[in-house]
Protein backbone atom coordinates (compact mmCIF):
# COMPACT_ATOMS: atom_id res chain seq x y z
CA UNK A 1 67.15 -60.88 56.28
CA UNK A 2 70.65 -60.65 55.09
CA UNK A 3 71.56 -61.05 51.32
CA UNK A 4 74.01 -62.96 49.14
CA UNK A 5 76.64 -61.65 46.65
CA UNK A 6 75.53 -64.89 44.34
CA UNK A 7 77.67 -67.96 44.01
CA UNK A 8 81.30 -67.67 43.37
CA UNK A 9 83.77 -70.28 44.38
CA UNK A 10 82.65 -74.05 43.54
CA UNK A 11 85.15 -76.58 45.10
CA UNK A 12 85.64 -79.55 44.28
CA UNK A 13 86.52 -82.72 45.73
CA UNK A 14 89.35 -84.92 43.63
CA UNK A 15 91.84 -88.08 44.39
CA UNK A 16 94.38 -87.18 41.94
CA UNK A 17 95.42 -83.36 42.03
CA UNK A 18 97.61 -83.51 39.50
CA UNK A 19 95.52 -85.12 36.51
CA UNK A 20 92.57 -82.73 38.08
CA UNK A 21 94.76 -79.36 38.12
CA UNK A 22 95.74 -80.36 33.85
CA UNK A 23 91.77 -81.07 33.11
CA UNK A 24 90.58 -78.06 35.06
CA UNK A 25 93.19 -76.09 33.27
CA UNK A 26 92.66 -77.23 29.98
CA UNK A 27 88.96 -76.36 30.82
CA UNK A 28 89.20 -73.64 31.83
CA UNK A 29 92.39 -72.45 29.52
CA UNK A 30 94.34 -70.42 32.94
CA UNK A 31 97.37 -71.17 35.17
CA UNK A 32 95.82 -72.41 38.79
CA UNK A 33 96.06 -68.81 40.74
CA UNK A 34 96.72 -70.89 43.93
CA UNK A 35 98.79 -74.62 43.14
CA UNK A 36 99.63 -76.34 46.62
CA UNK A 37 99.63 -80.26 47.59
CA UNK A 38 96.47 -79.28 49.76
CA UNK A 39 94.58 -76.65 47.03
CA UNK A 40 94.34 -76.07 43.83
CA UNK A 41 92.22 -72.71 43.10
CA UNK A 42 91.78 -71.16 39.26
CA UNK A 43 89.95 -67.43 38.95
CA UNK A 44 88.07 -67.54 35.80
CA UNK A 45 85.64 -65.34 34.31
CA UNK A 46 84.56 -64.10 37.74
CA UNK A 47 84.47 -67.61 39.60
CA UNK A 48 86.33 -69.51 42.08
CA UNK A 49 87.06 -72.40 41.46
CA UNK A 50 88.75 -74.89 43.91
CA UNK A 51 90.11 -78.37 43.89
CA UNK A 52 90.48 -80.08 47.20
CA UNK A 53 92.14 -83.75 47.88
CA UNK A 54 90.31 -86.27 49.56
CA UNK A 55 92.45 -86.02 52.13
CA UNK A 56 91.56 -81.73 52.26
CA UNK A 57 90.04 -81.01 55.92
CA UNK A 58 86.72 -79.90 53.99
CA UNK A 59 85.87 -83.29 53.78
CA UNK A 60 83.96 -83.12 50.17
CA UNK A 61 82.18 -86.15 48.95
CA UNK A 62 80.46 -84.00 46.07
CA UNK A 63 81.52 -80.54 44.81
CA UNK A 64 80.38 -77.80 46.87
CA UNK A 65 78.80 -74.11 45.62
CA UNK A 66 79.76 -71.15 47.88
CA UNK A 67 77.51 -68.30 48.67
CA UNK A 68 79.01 -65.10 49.28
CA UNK A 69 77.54 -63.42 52.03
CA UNK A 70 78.22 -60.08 53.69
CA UNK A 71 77.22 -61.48 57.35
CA UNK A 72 78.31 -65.02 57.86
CA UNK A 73 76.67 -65.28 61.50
CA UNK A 74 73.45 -63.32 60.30
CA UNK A 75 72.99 -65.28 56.82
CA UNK A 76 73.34 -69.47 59.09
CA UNK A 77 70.96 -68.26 61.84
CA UNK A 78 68.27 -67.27 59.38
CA UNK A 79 69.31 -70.15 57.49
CA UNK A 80 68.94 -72.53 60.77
CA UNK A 81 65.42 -70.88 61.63
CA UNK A 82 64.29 -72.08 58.30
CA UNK A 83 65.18 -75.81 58.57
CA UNK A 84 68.75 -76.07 57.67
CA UNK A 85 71.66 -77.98 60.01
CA UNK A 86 75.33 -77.17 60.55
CA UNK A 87 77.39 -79.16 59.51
CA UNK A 88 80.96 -77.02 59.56
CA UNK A 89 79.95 -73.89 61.97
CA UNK A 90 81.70 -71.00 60.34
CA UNK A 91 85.75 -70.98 60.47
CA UNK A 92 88.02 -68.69 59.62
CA UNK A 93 90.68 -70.53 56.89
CA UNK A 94 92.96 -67.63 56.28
CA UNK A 95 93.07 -64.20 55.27
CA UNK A 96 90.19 -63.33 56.76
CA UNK A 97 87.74 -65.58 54.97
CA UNK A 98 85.39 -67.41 56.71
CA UNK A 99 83.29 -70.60 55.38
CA UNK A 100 80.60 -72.81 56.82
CA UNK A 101 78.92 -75.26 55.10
CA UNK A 102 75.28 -76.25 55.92
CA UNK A 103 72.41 -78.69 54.80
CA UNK A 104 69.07 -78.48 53.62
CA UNK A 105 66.40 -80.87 54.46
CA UNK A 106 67.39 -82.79 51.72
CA UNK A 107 70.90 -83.17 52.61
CA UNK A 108 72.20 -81.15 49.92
CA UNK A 109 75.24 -79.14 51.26
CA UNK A 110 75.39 -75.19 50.93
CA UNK A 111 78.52 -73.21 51.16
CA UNK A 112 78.50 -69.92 52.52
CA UNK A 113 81.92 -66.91 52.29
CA UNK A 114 82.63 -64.60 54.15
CA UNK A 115 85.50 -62.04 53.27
CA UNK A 116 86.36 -59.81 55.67
């Protein structure tokens, strides 16, 4: 059984980026790290935090935790063999990074990192 590294990134799914990048910066009192028209990230305090448009390829209806994992592959077949469904396989979406997102048998959506 593989191990996480704990949660830390959190995105979050938004209509207006602009009035969301101004309340997530008053909140959480930095500059975005990363400010495009297709993500808004913010490092605070340890955490990743993400804002993605509705329009964003993720495809959020609700925000999303992130578990960061040393073995992406290892960490969704274990996950699968306990009851859990696909529903992004794992991707790479730059730098190295790869994320999958999966559900439990509740539907509830879990968000696994890998950095390579």
């Amino acid at each position: 059984m593989t191990t996480t590294q704990g949660i830390r990134t959190v995105l979050h799914p938004v209509t207006d980026l602009a009035v969301a990048k101004a309340v997530y910066t008053a909140l959480l009192g930095v500059s975005p790290q990363t400010d495009s028209p297709y993500y808004v990230g913010f490092e605070a305090e340890g955490q990743h935090i993400g804002l993605v448009p509705d329009n964003g390829k993720q495809q959020l209806a609700n925000p999303v935790s992130y578990w960061h994992v040393t073995d992406i592959e290892a960490k969704v077949a274990e996950m699968i063999a306990a009851g859990a469904t696909v529903r992004q396989a794992a991707n790479e979406v730059g730098g190295g990074r790869l994320v999958a997102t999966l559900a439990d048998s509740d539907g509830n959506v879990l968000g696994l990192i890998q950095d390579r």
